[in-house]
C-alpha atoms as a PDB file:
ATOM      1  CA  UNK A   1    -174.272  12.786  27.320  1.00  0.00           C
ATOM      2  CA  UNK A   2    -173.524  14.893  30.597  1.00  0.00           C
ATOM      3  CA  UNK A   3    -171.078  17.430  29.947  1.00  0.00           C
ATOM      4  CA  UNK A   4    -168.171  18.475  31.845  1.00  0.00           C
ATOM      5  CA  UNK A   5    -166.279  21.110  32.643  1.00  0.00           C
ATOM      6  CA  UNK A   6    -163.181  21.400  29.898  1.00  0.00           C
ATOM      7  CA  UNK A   7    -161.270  23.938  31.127  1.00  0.00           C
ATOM      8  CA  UNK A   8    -160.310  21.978  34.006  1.00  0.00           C
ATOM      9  CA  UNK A   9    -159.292  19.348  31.920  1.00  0.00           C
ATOM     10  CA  UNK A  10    -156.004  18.764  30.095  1.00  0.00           C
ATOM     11  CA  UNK A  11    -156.100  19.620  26.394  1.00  0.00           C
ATOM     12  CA  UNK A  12    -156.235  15.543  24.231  1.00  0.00           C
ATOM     13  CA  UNK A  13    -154.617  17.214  21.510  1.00  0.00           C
ATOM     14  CA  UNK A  14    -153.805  13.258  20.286  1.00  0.00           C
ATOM     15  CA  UNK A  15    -157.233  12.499  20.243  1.00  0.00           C
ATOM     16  CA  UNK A  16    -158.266  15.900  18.016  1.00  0.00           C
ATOM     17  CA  UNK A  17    -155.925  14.572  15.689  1.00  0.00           C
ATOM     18  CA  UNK A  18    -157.447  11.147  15.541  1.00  0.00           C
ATOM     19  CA  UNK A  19    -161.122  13.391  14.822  1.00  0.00           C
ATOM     20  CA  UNK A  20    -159.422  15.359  12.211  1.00  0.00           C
ATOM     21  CA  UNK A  21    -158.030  12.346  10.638  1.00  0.00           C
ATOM     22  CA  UNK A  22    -161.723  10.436  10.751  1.00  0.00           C
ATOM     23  CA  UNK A  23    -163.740  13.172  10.024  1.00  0.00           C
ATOM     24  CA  UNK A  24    -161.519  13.893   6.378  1.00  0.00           C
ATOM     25  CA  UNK A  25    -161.981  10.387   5.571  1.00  0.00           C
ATOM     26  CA  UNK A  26    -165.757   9.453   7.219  1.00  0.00           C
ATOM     27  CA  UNK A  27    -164.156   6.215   8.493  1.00  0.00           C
ATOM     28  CA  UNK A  28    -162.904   4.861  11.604  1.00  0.00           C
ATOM     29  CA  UNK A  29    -161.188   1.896   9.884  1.00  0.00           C
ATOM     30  CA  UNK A  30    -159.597   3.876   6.810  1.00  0.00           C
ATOM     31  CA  UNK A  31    -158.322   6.307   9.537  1.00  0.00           C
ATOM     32  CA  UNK A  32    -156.620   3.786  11.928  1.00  0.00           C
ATOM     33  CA  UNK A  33    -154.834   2.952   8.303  1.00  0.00           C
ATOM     34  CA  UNK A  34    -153.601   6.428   7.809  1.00  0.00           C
ATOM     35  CA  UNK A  35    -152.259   6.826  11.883  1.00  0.00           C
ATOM     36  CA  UNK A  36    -151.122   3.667  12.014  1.00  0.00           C
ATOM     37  CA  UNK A  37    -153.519   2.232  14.666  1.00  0.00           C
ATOM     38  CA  UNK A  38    -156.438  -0.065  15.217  1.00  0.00           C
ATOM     39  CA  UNK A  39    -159.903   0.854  14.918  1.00  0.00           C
ATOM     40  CA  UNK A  40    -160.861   0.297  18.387  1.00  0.00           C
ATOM     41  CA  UNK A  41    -157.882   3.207  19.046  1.00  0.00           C
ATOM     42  CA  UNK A  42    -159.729   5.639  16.654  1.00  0.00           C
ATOM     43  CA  UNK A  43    -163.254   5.055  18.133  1.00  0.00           C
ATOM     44  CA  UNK A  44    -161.663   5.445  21.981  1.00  0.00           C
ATOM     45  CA  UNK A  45    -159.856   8.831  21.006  1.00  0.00           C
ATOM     46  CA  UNK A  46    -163.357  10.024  19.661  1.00  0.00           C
ATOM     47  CA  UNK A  47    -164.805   9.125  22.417  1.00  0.00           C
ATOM     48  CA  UNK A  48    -162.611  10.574  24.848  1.00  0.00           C
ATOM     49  CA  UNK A  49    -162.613  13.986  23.037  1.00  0.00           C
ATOM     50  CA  UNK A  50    -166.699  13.265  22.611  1.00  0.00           C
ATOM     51  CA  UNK A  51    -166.745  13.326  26.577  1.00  0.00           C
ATOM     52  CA  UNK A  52    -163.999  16.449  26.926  1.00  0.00           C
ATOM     53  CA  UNK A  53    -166.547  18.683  24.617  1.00  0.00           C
ATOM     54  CA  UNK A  54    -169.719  17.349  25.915  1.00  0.00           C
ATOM     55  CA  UNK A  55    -171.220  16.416  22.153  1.00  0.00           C
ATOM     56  CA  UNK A  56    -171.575  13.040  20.504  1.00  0.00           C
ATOM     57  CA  UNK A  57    -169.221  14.621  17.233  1.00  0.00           C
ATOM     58  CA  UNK A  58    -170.244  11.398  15.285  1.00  0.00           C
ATOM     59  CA  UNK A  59    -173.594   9.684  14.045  1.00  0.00           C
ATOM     60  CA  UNK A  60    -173.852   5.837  15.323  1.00  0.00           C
ATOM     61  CA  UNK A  61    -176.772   4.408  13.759  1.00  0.00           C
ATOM     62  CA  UNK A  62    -175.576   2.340  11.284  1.00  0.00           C
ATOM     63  CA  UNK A  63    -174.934   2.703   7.515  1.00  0.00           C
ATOM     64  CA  UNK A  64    -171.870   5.244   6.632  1.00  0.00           C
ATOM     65  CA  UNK A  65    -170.415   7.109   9.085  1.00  0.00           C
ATOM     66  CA  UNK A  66    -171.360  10.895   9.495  1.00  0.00           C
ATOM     67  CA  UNK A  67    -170.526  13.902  11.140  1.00  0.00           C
ATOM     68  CA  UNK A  68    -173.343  15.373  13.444  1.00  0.00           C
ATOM     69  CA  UNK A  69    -174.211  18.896  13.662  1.00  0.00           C
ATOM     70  CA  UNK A  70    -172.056  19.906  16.140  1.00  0.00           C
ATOM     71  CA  UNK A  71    -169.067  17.586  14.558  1.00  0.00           C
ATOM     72  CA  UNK A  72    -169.151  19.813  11.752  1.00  0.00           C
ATOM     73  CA  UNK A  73    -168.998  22.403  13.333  1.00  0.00           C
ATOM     74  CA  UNK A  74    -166.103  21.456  15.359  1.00  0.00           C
ATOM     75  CA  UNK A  75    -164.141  19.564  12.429  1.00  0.00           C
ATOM     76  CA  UNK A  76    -164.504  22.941  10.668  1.00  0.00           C
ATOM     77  CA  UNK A  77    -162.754  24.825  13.222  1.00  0.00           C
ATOM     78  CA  UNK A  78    -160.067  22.651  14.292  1.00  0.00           C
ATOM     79  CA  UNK A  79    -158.948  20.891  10.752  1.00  0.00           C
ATOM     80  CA  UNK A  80    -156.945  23.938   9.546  1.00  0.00           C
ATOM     81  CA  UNK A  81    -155.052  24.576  12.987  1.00  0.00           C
ATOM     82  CA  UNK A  82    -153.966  20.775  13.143  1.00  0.00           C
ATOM     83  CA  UNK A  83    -153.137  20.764   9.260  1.00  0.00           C
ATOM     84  CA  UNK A  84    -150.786  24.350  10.079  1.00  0.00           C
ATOM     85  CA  UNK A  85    -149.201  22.158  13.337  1.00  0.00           C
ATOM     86  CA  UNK A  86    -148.656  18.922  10.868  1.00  0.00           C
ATOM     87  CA  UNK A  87    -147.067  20.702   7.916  1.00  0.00           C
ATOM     88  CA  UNK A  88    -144.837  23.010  10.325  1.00  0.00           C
ATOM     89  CA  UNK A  89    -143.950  19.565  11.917  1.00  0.00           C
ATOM     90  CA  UNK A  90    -143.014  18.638   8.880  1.00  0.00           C
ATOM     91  CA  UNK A  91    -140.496  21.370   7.761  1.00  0.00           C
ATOM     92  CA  UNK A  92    -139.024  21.374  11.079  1.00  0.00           C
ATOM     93  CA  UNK A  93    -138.534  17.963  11.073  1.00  0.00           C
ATOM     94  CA  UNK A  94    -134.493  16.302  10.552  1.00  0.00           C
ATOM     95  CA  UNK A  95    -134.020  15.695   7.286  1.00  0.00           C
ATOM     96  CA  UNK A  96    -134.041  11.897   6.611  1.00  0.00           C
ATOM     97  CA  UNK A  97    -130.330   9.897   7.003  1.00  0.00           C
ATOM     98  CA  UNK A  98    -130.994   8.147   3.757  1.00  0.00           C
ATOM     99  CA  UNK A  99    -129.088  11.374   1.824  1.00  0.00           C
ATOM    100  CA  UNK A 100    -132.845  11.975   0.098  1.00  0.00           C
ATOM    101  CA  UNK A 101    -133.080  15.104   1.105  1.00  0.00           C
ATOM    102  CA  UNK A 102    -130.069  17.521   2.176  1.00  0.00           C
ATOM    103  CA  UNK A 103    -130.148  20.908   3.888  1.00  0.00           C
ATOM    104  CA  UNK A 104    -127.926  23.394   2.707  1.00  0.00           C
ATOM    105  CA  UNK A 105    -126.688  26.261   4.626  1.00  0.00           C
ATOM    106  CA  UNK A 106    -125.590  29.513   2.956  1.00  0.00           C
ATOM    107  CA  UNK A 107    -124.147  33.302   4.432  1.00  0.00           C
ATOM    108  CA  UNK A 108    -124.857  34.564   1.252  1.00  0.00           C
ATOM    109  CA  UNK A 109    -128.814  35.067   1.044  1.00  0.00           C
ATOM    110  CA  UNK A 110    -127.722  36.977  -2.295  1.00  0.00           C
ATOM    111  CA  UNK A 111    -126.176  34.120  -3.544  1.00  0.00           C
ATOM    112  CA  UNK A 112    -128.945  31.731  -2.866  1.00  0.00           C
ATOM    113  CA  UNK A 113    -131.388  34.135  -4.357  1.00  0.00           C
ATOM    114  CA  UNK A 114    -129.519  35.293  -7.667  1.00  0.00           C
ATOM    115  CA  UNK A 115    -127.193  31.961  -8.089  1.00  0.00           C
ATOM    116  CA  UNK A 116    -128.348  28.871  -6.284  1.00  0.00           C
ATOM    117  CA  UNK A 117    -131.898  28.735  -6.390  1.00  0.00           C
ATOM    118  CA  UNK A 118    -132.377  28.912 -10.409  1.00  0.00           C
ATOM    119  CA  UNK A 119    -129.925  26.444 -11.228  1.00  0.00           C
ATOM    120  CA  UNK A 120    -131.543  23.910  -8.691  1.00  0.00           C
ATOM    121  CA  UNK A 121    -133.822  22.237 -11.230  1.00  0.00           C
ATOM    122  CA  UNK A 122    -130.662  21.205 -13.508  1.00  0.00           C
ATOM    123  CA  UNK A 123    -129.544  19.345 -10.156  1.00  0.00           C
ATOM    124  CA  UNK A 124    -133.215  17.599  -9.536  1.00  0.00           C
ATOM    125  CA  UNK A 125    -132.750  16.190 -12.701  1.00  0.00           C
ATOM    126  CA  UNK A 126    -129.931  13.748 -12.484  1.00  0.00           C
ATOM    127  CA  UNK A 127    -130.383  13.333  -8.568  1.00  0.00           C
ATOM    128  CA  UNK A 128    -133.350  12.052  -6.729  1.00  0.00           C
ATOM    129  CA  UNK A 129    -132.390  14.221  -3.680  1.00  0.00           C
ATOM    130  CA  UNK A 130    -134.375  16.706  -2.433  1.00  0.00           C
ATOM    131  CA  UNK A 131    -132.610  20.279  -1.343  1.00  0.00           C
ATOM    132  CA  UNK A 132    -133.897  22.526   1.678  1.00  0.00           C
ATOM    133  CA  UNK A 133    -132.039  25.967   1.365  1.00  0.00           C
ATOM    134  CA  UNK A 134    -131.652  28.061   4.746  1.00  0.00           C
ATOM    135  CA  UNK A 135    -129.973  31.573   4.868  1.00  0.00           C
ATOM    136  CA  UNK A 136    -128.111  32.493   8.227  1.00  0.00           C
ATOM    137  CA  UNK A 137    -125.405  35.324   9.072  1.00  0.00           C
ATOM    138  CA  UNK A 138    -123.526  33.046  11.841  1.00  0.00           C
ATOM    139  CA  UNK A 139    -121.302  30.564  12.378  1.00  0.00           C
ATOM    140  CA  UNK A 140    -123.089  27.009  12.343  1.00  0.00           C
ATOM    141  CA  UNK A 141    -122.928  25.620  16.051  1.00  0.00           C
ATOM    142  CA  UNK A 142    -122.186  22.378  16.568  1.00  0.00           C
ATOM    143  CA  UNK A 143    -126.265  21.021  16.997  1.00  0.00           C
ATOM    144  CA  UNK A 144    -127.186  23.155  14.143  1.00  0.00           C
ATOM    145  CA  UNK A 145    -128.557  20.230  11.494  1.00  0.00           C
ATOM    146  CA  UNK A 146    -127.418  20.835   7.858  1.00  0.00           C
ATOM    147  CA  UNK A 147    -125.586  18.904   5.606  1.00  0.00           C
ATOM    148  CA  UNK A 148    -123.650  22.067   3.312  1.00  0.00           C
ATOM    149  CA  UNK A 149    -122.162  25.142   4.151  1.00  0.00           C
ATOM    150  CA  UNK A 150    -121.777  27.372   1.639  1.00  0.00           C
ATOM    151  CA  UNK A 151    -119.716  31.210   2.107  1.00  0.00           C
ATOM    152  CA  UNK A 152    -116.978  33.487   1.439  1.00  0.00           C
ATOM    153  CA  UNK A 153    -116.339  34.260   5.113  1.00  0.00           C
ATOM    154  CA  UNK A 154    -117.231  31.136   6.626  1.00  0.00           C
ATOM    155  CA  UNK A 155    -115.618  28.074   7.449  1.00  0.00           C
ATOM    156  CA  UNK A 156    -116.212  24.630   9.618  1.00  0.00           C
ATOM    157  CA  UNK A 157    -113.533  22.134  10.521  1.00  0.00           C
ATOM    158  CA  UNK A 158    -110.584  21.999   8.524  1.00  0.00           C
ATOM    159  CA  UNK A 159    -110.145  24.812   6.623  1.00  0.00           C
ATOM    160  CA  UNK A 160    -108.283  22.552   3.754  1.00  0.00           C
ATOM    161  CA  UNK A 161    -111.343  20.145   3.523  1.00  0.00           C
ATOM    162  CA  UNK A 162    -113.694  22.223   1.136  1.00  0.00           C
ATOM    163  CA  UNK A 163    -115.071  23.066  -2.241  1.00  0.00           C
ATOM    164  CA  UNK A 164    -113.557  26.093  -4.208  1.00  0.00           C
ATOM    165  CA  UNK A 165    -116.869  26.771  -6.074  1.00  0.00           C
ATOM    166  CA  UNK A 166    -115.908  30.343  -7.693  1.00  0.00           C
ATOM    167  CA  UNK A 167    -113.702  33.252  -7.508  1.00  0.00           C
ATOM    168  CA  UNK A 168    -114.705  36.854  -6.739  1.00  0.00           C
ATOM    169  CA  UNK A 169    -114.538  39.252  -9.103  1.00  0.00           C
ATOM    170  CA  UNK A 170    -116.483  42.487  -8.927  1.00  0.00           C
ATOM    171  CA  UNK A 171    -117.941  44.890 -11.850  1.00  0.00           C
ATOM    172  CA  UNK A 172    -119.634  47.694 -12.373  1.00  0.00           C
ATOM    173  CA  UNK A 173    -122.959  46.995 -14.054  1.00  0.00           C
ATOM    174  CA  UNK A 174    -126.520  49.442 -14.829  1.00  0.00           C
ATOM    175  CA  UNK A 175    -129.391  48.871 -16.950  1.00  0.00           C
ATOM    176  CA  UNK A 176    -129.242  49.907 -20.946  1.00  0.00           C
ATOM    177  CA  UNK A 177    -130.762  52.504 -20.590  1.00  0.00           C
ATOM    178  CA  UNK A 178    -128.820  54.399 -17.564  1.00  0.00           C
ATOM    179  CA  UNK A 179    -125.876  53.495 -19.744  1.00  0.00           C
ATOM    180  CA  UNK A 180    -126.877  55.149 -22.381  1.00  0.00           C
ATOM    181  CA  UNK A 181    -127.660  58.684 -20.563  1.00  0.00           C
ATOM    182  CA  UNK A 182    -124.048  58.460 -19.089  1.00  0.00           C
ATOM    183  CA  UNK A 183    -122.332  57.757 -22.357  1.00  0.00           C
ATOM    184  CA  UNK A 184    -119.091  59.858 -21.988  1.00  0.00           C
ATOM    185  CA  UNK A 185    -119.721  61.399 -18.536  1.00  0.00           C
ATOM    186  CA  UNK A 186    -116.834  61.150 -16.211  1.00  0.00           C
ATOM    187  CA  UNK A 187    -117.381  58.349 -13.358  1.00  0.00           C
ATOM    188  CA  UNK A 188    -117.698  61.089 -10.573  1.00  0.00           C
ATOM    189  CA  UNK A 189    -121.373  61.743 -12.032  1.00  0.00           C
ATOM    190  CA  UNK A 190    -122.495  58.619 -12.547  1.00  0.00           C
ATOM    191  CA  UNK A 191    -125.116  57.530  -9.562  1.00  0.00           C
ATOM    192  CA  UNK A 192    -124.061  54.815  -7.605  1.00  0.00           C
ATOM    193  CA  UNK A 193    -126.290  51.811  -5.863  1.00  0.00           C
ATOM    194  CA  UNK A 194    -124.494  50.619  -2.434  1.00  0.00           C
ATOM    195  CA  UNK A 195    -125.113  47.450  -0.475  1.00  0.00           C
ATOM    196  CA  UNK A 196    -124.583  48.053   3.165  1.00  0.00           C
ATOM    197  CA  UNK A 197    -123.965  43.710   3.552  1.00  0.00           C
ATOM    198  CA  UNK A 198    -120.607  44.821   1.173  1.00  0.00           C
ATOM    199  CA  UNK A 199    -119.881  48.477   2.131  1.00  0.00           C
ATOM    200  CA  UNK A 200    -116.316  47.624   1.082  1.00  0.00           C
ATOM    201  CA  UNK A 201    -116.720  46.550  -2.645  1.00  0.00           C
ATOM    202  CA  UNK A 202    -117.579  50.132  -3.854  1.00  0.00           C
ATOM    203  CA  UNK A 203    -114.919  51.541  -2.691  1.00  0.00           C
ATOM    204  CA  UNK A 204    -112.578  48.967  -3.347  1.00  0.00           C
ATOM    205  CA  UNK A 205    -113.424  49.427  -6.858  1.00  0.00           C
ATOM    206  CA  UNK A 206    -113.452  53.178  -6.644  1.00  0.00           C
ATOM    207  CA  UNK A 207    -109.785  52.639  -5.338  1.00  0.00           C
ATOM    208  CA  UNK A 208    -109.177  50.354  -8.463  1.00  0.00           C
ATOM    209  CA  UNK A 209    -110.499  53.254 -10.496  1.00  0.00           C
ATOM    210  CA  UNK A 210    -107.921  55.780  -8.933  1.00  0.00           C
ATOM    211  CA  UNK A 211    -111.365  57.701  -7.807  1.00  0.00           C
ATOM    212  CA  UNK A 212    -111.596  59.637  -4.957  1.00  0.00           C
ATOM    213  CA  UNK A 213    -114.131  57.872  -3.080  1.00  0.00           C
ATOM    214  CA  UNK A 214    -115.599  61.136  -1.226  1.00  0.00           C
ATOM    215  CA  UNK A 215    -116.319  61.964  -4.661  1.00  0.00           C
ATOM    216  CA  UNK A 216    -119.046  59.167  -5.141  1.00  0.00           C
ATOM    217  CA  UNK A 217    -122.623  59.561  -5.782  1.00  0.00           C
ATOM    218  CA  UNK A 218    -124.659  58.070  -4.025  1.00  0.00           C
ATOM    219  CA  UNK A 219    -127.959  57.480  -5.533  1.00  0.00           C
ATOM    220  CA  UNK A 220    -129.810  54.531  -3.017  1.00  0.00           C
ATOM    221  CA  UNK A 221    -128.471  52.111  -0.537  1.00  0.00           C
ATOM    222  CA  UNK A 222    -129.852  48.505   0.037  1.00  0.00           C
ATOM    223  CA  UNK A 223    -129.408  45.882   2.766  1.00  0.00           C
ATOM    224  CA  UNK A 224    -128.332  43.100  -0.159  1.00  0.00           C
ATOM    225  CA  UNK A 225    -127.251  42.795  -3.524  1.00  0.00           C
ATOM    226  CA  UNK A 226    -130.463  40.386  -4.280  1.00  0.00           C
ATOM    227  CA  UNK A 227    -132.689  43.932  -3.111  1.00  0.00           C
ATOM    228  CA  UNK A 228    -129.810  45.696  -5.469  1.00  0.00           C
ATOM    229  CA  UNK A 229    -129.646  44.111  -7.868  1.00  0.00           C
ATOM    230  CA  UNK A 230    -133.401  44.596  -9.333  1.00  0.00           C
ATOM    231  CA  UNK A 231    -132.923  48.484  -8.078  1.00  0.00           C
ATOM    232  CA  UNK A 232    -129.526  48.594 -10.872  1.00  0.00           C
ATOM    233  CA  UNK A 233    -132.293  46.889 -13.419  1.00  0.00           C
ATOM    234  CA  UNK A 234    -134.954  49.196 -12.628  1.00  0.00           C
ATOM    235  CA  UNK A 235    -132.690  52.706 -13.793  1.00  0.00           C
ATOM    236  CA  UNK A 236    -131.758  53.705 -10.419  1.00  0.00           C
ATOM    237  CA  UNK A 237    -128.075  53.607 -10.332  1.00  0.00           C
ATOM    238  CA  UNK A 238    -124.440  51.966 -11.575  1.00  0.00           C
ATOM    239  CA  UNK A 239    -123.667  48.907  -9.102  1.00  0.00           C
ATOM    240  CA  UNK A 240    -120.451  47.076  -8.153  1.00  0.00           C
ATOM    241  CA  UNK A 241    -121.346  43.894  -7.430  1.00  0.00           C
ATOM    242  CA  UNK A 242    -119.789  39.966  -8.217  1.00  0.00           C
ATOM    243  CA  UNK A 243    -120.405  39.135 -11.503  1.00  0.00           C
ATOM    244  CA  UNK A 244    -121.487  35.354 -10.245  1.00  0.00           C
ATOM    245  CA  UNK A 245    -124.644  37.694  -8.536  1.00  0.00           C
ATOM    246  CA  UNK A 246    -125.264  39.556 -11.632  1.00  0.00           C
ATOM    247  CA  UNK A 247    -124.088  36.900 -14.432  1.00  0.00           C
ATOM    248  CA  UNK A 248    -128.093  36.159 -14.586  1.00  0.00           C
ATOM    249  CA  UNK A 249    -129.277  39.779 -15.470  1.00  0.00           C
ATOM    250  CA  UNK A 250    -125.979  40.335 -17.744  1.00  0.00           C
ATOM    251  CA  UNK A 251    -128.263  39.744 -20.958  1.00  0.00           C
ATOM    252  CA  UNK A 252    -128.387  43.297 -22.724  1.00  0.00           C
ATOM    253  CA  UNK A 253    -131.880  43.893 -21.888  1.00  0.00           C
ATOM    254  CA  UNK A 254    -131.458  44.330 -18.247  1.00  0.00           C
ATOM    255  CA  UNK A 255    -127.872  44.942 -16.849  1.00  0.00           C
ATOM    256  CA  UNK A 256    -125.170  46.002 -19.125  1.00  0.00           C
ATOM    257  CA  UNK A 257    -121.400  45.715 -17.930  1.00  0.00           C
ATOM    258  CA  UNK A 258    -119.345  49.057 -18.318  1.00  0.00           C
ATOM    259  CA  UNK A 259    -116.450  48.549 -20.055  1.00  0.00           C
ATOM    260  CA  UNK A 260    -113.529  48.815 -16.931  1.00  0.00           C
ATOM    261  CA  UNK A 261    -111.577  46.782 -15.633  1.00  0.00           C
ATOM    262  CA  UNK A 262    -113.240  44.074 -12.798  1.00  0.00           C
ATOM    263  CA  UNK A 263    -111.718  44.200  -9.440  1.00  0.00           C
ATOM    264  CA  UNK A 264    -110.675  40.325  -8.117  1.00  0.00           C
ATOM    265  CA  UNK A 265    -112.394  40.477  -4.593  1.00  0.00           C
ATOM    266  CA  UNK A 266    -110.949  39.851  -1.478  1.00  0.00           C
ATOM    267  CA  UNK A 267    -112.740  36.259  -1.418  1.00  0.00           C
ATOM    268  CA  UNK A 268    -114.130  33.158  -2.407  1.00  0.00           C
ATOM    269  CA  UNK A 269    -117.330  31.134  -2.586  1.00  0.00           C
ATOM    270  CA  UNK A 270    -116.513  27.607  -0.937  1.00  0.00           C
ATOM    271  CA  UNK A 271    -118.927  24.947   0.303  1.00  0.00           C
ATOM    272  CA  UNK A 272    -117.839  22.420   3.072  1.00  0.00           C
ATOM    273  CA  UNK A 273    -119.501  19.204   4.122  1.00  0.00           C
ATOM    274  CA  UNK A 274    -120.645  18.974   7.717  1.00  0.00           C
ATOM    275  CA  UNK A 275    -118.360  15.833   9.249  1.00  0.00           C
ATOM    276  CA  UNK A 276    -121.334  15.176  11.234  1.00  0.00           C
ATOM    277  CA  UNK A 277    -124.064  15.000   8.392  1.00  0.00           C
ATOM    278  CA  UNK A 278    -125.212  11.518   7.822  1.00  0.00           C
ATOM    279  CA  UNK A 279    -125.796  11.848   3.578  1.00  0.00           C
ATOM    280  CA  UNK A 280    -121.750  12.389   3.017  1.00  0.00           C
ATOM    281  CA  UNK A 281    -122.597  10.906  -0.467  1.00  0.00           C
ATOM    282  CA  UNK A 282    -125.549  13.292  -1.387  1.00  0.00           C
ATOM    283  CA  UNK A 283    -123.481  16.015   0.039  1.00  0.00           C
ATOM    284  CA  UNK A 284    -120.237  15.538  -2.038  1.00  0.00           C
ATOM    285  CA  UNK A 285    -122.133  14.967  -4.855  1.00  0.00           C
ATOM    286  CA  UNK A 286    -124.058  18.054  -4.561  1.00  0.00           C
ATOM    287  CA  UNK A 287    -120.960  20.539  -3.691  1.00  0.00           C
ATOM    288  CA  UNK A 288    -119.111  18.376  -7.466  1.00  0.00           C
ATOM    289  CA  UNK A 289    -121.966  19.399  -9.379  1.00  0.00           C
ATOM    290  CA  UNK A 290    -122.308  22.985  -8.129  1.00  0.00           C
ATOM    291  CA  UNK A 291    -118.651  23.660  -8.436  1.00  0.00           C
ATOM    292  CA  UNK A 292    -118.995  22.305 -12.089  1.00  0.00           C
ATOM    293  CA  UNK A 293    -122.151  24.851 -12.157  1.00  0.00           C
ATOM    294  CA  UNK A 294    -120.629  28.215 -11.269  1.00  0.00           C
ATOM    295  CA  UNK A 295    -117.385  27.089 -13.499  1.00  0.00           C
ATOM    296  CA  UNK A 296    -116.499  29.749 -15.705  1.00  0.00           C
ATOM    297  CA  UNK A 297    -117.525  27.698 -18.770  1.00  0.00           C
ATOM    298  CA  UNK A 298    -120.957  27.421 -17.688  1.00  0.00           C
ATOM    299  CA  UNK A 299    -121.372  30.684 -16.768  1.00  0.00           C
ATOM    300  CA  UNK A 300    -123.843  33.471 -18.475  1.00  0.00           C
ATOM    301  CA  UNK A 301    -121.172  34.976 -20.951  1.00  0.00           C
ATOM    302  CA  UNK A 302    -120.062  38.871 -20.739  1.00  0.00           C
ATOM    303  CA  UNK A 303    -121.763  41.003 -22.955  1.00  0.00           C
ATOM    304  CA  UNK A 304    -120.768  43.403 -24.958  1.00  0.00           C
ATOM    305  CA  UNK A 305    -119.064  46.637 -22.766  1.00  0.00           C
ATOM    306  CA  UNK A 306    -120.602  49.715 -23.343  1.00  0.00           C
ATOM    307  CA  UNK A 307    -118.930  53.277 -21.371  1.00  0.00           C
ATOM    308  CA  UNK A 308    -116.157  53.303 -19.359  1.00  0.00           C
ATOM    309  CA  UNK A 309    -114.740  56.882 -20.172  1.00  0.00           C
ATOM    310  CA  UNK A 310    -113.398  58.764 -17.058  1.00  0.00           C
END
């Protein structure tokens, strides 16, 4: 076979595909199955990338089909490049408008993390829908594809059409432990964990507290309760945060709640249905059983309190 200069030559990324594709299976026939094509298709790709590379990639002498030395080669190469492009295709991809699969959009990558994701399973098993879960700080635009918005600060459409999933309420929470070496010590020593995504809730509660909030200890600072959260587990300070975020971790043996009053916060977790999404049904169904979900029946129950003593 005379070879040719490729570099001149535009890139026949289809027919590399079709390769892969025949080279996984050893099979020109089985692999016009899989792409959806006729066998004379797969045997003209591979020859047109045969005559782009200058190498005869296959063995045609009869009897089952096999790669030749330079096919292997090759196949080895390429197969995990095209198998990255077809699986990021895939992500990227629309969801299907058969309500299968919805995308859910949260503000709250805390809330996803600490609250959403772990009771997902509970809604996979009475719904054959799928869920993709994608975190973002701003406003949905108008070609943005999801099917559920969930925030406290957010809102699309009218404001009236949405979900109330769960009120705020904030307390101050610390592992066993911590609690224990502060037992009796006046608030003003206690080390405090802030989260820069909610620099108001500390002090909001400090305010609660009639605390002078220059008199706060400040022991760490973290982008978001999700990184704060496992910093108030490890021992390294007191945290304000929502009890929906912490209700996980409330259990004795990691986070105990001091025993003060909460602070209601200045919002709410809602979830609204994008008009435009095509899976309406999947979608209300999904925001009825995660408002039943974060209800405060179903919620992990308060603990015991343990200090509190200004």
């Amino acid at each position: 076979m005379s070879t040719t200069n490729a570099t001149k030559l535009p890139l026949p990324l289809n027919s590399i595909r079709v390769f892969v594709e025949a080279a996984r299976c050893l099979s020109f026939s089985q692999a016009a199955r899989t792409l959806g094509m006729t066998q004379s298709g797969v045997s003209h790709h591979v020859a047109t990338l045969e005559r782009h590379l200058g190498h005869r990639l296959f063995q045609r002498r009869g009897g089952p089909l096999a790669l030749t030395d330079a096919g292997h080669l090759y196949f080895d190469t390429v197969r995990e490049a095209i198998a990255t492009v077809e699986l990021a295709t895939q992500q990227f991809a629309p969801p299907p408008a058969d309500g299968s699969r919805l995308v859910v959009r949260t503000s709250l990558p805390s809330f996803a993390q600490t609250v959403l994701i772990p009771v997902l399973p509970r809604f996979f098993g009475g719904h054959a829908v799928a869920v993709d879960i994608v975190t973002s700080l701003s406003p949905p635009e108008s070609g943005d594809v999801y099917d559920v918005l969930i925030s406290r600060d957010l809102a699309i459409g009218d404001d009236d059409a949405h979900w109330e999933l769960a009120s705020e309420e904030l307390i101050c929470v610390a592992s066993p432990q911590l609690m224990r070496e502060h037992m009796g010590r006046p608030i003003a020593e206690w080390p405090f964990i802030a989260t820069r995504s909610r620099p108001d809730t500390l002090a909001s509660w400090a305010n609660r507290q009639a605390l002078d909030t220059g008199s706060i200890r400040l022991a760490a600072a973290f982008e978001h309760y999700f990184l704060a959260i496992p910093a108030a587990i490890a021992g390294i300070g007191f945290l304000v945060v929502p009890r929906l975020l912490a209700a996980g971790a409330l259990d004795n043996t990691r986070l105990r709640e001091a025993d003060l009053p909460a602070l209601r916060g200045n919002g709410s977790y809602r979830a609204f249905i994008n008009p435009k999404s095509p899976a309406q049904e999947s979608a209300t169904a999904f925001c009825r059983w995660l408002k039943g979900e974060l209800s405060p029946r179903t919620l992990a129950p308060k603990m015991p309190p343990t200090i509190g003593k200004r």
